[in-house]
PDB file of N, CA and C in Angstrom:
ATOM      1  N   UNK A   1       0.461  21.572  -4.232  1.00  0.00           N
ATOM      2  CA  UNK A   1       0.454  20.188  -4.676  1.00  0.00           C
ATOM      3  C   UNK A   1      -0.956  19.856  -5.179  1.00  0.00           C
ATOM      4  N   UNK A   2      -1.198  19.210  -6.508  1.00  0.00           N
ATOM      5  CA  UNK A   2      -2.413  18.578  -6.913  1.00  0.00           C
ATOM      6  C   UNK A   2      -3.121  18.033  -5.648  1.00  0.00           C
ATOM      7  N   UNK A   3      -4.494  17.595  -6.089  1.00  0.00           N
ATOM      8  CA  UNK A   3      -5.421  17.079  -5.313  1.00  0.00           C
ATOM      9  C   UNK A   3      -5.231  15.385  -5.515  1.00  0.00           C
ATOM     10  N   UNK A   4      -4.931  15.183  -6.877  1.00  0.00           N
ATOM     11  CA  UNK A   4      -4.343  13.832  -6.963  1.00  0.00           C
ATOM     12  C   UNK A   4      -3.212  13.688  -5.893  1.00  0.00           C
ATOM     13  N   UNK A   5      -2.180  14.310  -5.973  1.00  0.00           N
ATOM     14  CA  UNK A   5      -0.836  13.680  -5.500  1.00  0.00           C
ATOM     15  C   UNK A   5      -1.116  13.843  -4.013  1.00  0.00           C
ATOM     16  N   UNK A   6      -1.835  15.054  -3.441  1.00  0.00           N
ATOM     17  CA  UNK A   6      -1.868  14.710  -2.041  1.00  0.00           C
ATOM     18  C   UNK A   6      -3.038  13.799  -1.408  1.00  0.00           C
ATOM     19  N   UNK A   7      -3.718  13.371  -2.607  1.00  0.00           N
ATOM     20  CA  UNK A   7      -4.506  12.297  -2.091  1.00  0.00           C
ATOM     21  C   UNK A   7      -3.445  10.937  -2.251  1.00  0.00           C
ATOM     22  N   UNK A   8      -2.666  10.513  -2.914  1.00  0.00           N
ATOM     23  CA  UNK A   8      -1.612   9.488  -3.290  1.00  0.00           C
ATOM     24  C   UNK A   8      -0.741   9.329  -1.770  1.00  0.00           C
ATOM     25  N   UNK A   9      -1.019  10.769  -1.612  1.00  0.00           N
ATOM     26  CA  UNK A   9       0.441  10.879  -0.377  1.00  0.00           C
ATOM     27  C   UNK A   9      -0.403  10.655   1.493  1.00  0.00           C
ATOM     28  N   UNK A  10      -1.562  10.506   1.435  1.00  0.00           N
ATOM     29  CA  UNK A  10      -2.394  10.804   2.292  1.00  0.00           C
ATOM     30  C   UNK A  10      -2.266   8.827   2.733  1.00  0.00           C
ATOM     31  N   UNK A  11      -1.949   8.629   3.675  1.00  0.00           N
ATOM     32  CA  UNK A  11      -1.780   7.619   4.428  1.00  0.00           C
ATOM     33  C   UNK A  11      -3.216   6.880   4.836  1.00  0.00           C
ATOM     34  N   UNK A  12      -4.400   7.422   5.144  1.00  0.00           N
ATOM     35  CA  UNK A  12      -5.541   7.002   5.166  1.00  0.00           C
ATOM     36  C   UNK A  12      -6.239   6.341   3.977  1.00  0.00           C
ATOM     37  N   UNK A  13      -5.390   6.968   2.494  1.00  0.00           N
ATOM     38  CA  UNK A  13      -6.061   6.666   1.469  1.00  0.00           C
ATOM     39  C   UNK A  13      -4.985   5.590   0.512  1.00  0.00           C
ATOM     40  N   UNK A  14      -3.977   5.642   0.931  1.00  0.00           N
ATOM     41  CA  UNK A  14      -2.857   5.243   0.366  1.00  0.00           C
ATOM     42  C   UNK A  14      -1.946   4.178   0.973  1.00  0.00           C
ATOM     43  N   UNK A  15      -2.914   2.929   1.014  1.00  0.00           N
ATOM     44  CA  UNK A  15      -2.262   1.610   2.200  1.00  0.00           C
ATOM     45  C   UNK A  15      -0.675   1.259   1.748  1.00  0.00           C
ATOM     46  N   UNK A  16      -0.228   1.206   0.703  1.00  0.00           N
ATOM     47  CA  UNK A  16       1.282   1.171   0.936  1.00  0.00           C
ATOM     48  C   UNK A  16       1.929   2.013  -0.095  1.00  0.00           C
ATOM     49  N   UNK A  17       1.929   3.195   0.645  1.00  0.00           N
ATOM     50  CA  UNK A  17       2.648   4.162   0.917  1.00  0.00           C
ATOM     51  C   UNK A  17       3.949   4.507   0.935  1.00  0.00           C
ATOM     52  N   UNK A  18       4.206   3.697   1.844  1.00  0.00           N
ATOM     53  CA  UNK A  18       5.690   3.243   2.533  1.00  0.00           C
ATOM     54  C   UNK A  18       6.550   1.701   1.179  1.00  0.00           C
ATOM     55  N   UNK A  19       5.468   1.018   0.684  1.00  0.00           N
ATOM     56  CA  UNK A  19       5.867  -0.112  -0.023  1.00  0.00           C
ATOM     57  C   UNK A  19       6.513   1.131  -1.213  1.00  0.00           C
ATOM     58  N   UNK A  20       5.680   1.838  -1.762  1.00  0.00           N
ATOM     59  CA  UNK A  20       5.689   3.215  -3.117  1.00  0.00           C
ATOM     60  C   UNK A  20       6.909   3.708  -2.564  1.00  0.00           C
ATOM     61  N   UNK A  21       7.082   4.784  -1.938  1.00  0.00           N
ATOM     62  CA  UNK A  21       8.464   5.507  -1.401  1.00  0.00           C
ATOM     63  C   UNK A  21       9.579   4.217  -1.482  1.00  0.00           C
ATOM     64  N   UNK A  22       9.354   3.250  -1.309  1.00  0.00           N
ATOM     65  CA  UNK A  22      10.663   2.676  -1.221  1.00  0.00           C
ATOM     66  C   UNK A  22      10.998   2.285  -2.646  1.00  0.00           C
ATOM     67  N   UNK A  23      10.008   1.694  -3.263  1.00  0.00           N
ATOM     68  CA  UNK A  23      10.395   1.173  -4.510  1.00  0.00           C
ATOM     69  C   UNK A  23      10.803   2.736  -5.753  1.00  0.00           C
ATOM     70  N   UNK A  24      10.310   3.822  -5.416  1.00  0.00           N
ATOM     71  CA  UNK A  24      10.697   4.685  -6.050  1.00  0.00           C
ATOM     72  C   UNK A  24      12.157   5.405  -5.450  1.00  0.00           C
ATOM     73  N   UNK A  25      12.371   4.913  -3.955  1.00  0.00           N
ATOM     74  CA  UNK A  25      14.004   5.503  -3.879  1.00  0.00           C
ATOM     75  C   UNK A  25      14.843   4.554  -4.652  1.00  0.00           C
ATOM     76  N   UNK A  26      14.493   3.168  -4.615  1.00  0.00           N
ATOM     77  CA  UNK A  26      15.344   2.391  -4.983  1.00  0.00           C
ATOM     78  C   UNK A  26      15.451   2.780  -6.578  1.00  0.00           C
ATOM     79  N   UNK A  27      14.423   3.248  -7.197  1.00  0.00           N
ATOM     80  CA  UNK A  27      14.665   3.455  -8.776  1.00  0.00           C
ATOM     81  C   UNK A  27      15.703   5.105  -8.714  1.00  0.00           C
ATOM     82  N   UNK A  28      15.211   5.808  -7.396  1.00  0.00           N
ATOM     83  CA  UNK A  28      16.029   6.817  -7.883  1.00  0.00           C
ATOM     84  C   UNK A  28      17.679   6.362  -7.241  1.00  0.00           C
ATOM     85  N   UNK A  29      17.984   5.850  -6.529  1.00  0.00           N
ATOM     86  CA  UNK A  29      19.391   5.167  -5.903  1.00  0.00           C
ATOM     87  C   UNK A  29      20.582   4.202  -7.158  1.00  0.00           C
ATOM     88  N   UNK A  30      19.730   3.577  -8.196  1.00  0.00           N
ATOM     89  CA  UNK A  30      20.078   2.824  -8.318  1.00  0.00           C
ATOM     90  C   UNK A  30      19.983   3.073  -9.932  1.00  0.00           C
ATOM     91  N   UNK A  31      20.072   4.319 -10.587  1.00  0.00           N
ATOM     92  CA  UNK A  31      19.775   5.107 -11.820  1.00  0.00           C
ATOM     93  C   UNK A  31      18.916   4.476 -12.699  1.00  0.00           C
ATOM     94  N   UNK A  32      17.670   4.388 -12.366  1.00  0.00           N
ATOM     95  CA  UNK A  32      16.077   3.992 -12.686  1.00  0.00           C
ATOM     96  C   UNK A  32      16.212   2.280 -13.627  1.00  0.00           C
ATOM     97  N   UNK A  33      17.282   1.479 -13.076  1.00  0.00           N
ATOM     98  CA  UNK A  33      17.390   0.339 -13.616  1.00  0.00           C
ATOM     99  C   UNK A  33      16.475  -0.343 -13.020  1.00  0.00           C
ATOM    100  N   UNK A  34      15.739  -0.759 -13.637  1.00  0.00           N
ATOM    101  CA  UNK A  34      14.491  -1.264 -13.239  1.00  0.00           C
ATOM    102  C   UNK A  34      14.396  -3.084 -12.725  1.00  0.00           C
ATOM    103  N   UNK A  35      15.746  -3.198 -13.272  1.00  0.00           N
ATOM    104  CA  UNK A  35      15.847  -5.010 -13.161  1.00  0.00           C
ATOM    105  C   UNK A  35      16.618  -5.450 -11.479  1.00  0.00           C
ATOM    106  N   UNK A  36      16.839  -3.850 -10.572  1.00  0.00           N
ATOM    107  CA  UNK A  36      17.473  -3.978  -9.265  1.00  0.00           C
ATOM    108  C   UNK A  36      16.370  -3.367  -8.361  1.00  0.00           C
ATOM    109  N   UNK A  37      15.461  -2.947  -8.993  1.00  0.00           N
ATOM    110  CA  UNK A  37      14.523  -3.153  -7.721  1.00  0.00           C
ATOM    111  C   UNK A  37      13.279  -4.048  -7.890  1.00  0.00           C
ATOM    112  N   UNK A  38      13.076  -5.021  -8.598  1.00  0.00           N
ATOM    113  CA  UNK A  38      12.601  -6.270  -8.802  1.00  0.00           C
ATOM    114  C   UNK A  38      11.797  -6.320  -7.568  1.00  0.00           C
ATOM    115  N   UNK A  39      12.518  -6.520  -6.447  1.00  0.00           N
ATOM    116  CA  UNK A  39      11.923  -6.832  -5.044  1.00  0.00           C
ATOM    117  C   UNK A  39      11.097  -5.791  -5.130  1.00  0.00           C
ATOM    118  N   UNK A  40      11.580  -4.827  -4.593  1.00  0.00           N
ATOM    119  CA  UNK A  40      10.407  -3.384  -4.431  1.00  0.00           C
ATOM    120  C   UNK A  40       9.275  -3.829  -5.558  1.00  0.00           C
ATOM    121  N   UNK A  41       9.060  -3.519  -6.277  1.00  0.00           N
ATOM    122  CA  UNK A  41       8.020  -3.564  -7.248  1.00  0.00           C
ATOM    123  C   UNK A  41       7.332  -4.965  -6.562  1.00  0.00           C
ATOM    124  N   UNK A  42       7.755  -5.839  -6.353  1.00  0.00           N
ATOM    125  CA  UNK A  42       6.765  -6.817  -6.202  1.00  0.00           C
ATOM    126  C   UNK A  42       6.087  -6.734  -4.585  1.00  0.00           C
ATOM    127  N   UNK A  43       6.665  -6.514  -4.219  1.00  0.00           N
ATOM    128  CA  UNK A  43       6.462  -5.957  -2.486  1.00  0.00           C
ATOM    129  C   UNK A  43       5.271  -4.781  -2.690  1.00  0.00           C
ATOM    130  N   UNK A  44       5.532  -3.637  -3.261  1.00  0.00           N
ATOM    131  CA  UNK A  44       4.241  -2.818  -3.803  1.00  0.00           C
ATOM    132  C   UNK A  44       3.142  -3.656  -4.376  1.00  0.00           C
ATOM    133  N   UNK A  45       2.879  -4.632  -5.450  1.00  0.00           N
ATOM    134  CA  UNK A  45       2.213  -5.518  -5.783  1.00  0.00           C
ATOM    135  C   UNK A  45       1.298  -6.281  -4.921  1.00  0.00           C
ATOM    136  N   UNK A  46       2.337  -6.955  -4.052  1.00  0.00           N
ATOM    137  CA  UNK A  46       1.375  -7.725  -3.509  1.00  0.00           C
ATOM    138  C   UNK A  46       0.644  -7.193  -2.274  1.00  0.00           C
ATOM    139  N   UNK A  47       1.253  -5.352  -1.853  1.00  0.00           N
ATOM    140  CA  UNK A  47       0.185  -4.792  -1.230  1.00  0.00           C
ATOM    141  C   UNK A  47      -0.734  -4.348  -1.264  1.00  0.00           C
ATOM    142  N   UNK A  48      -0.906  -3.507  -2.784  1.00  0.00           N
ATOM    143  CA  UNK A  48      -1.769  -3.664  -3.418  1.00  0.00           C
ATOM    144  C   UNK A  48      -2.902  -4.783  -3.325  1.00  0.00           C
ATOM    145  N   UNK A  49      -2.400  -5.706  -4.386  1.00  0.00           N
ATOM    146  CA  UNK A  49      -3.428  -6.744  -4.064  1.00  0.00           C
ATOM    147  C   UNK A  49      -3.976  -7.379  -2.671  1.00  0.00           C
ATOM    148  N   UNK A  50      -3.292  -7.104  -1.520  1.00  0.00           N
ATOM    149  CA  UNK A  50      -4.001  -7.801  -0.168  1.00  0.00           C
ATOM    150  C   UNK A  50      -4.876  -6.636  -0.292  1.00  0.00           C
ATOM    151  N   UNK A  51      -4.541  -5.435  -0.128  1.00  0.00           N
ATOM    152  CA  UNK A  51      -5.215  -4.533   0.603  1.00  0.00           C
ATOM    153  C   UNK A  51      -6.360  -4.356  -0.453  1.00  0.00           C
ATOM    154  N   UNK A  52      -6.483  -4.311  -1.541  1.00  0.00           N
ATOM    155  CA  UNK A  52      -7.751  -4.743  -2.501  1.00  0.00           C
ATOM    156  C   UNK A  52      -9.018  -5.811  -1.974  1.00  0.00           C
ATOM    157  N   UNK A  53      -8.231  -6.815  -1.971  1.00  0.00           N
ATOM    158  CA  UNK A  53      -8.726  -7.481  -1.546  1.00  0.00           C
ATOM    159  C   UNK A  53      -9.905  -7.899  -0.390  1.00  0.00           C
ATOM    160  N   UNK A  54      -8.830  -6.829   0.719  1.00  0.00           N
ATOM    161  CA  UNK A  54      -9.737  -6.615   2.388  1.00  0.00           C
ATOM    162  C   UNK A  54     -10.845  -5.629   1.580  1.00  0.00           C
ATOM    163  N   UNK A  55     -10.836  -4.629   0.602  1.00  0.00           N
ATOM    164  CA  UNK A  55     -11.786  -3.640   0.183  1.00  0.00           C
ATOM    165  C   UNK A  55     -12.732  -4.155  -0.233  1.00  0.00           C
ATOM    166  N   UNK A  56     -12.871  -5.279  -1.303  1.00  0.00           N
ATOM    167  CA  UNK A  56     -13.155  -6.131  -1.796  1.00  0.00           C
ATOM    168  C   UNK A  56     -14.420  -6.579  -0.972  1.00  0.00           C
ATOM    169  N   UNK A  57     -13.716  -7.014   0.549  1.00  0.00           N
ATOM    170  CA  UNK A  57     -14.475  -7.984   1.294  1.00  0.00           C
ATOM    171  C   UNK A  57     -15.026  -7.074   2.063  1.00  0.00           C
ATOM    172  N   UNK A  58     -15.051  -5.891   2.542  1.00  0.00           N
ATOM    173  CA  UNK A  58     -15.195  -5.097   3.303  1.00  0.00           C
ATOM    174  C   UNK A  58     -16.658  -4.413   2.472  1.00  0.00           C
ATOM    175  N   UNK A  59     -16.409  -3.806   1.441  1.00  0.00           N
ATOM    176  CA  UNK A  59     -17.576  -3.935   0.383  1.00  0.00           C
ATOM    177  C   UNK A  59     -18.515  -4.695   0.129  1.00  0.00           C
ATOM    178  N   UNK A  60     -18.648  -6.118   0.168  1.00  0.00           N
ATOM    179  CA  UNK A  60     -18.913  -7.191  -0.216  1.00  0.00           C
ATOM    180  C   UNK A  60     -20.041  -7.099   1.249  1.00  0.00           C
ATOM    181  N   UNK A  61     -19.688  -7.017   2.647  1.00  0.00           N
ATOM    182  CA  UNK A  61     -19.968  -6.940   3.634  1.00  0.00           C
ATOM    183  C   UNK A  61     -20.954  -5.878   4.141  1.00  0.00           C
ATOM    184  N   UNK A  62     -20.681  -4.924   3.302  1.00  0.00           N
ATOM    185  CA  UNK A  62     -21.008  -3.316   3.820  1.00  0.00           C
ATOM    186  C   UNK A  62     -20.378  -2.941   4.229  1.00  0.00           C
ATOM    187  N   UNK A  63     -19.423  -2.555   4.642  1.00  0.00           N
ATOM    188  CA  UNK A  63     -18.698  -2.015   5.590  1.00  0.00           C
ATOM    189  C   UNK A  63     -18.269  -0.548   5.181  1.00  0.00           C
ATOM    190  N   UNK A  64     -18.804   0.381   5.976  1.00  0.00           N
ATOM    191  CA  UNK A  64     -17.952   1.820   5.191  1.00  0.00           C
ATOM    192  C   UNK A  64     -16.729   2.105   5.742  1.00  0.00           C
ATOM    193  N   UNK A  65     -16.139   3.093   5.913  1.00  0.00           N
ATOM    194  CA  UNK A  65     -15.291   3.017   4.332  1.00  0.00           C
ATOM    195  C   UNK A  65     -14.883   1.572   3.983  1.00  0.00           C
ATOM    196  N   UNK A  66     -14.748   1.265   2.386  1.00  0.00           N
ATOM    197  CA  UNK A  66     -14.599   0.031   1.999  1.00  0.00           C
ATOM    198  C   UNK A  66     -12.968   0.768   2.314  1.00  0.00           C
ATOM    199  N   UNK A  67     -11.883   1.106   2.165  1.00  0.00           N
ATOM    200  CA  UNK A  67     -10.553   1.251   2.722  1.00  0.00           C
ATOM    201  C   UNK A  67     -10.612   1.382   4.014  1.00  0.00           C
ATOM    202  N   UNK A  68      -9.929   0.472   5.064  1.00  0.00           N
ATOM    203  CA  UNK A  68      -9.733   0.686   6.096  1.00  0.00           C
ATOM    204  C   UNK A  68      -8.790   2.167   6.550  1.00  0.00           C
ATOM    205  N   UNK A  69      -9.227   2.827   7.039  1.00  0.00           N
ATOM    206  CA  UNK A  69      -8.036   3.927   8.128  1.00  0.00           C
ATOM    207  C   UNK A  69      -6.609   3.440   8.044  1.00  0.00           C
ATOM    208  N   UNK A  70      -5.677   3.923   8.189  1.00  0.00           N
ATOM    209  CA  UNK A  70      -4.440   3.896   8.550  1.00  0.00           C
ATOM    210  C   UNK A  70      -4.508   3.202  10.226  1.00  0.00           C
ATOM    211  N   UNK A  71      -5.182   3.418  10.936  1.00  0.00           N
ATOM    212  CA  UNK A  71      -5.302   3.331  12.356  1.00  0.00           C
ATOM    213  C   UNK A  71      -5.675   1.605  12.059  1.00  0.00           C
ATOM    214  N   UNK A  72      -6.637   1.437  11.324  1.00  0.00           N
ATOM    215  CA  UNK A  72      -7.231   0.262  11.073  1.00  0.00           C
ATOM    216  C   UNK A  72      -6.889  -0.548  10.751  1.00  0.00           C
ATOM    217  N   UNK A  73      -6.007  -0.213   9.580  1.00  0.00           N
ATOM    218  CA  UNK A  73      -4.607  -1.467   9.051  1.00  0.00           C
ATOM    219  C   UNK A  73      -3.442  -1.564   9.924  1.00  0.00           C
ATOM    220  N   UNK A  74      -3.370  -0.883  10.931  1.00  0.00           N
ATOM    221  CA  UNK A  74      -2.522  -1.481  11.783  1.00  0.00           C
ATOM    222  C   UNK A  74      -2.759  -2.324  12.485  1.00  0.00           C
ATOM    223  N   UNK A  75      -3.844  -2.211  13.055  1.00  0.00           N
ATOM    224  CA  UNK A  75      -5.056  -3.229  13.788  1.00  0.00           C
ATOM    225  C   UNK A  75      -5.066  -4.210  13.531  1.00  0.00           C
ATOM    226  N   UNK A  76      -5.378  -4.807  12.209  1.00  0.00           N
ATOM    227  CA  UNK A  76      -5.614  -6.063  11.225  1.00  0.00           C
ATOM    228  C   UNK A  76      -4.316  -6.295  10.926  1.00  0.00           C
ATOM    229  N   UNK A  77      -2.683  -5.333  10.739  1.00  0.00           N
ATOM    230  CA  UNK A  77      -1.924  -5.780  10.630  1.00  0.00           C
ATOM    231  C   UNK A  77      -1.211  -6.255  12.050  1.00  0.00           C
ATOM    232  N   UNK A  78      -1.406  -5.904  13.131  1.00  0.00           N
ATOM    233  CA  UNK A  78      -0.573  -6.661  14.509  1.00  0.00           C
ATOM    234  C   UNK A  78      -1.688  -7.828  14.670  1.00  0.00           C
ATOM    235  N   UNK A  79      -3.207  -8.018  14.362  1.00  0.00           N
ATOM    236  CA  UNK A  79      -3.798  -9.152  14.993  1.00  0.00           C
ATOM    237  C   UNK A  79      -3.169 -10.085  14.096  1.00  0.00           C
ATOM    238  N   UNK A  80      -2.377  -9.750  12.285  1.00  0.00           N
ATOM    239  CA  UNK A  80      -2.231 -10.727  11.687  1.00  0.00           C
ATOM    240  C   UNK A  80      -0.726 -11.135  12.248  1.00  0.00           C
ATOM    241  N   UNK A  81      -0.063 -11.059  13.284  1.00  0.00           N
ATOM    242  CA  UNK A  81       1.010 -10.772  13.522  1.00  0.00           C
ATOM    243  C   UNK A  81       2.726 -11.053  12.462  1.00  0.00           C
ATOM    244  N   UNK A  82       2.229 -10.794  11.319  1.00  0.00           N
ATOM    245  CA  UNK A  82       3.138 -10.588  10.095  1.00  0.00           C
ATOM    246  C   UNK A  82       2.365 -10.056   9.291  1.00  0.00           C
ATOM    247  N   UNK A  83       3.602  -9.432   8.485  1.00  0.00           N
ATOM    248  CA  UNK A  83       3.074  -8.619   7.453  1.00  0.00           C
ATOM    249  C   UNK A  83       2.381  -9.715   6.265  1.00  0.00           C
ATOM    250  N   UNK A  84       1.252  -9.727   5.455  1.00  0.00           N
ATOM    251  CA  UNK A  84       1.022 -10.520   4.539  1.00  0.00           C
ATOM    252  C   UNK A  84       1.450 -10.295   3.377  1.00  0.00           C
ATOM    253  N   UNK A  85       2.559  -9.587   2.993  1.00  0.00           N
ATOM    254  CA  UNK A  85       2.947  -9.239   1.757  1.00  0.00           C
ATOM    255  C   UNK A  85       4.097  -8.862   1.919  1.00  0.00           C
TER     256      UNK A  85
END
């Protein structure tokens, strides 16, 4: 496997992960009609953008790594006790 794709697939580096896999089963489930997984795509979106965002601020701060850990976004995701996206 590329160094790209297993960096894509690498959970430490790749905050929604899980948002990606879903919105790409739903394109493969649903014969790549793109107007039925609407949801998915925007659900990827706006994880994207939170999790930018924390990088953003985390950067802004100093903080190394500007991506939080996998361990780390769970952290920040149970103190937020919902998902923000």
């Amino acid at each position: 496997m590329p160094l790209v794709s297993r960096r894509l697939r690498d959970p430490d580096i790749n905050p929604c992960l899980s948002e990606s896999d879903a919105s790409t089963r739903c394109m493969d489930e649903n014969n790549y009609a793109r107007e039925r997984c609407s949801n998915y795509f925007l659900k990827y979106k706006n994880c994207r953008r939170f999790w930018n965002s924390v990088m953003i601020q985390r950067r802004q701060n100093g903080v190394e790594p500007s991506m939080p850990t996998a361990a780390e976004r769970d952290e920040i995701l149970r103190a937020m006790q919902k998902m923000p996206y």
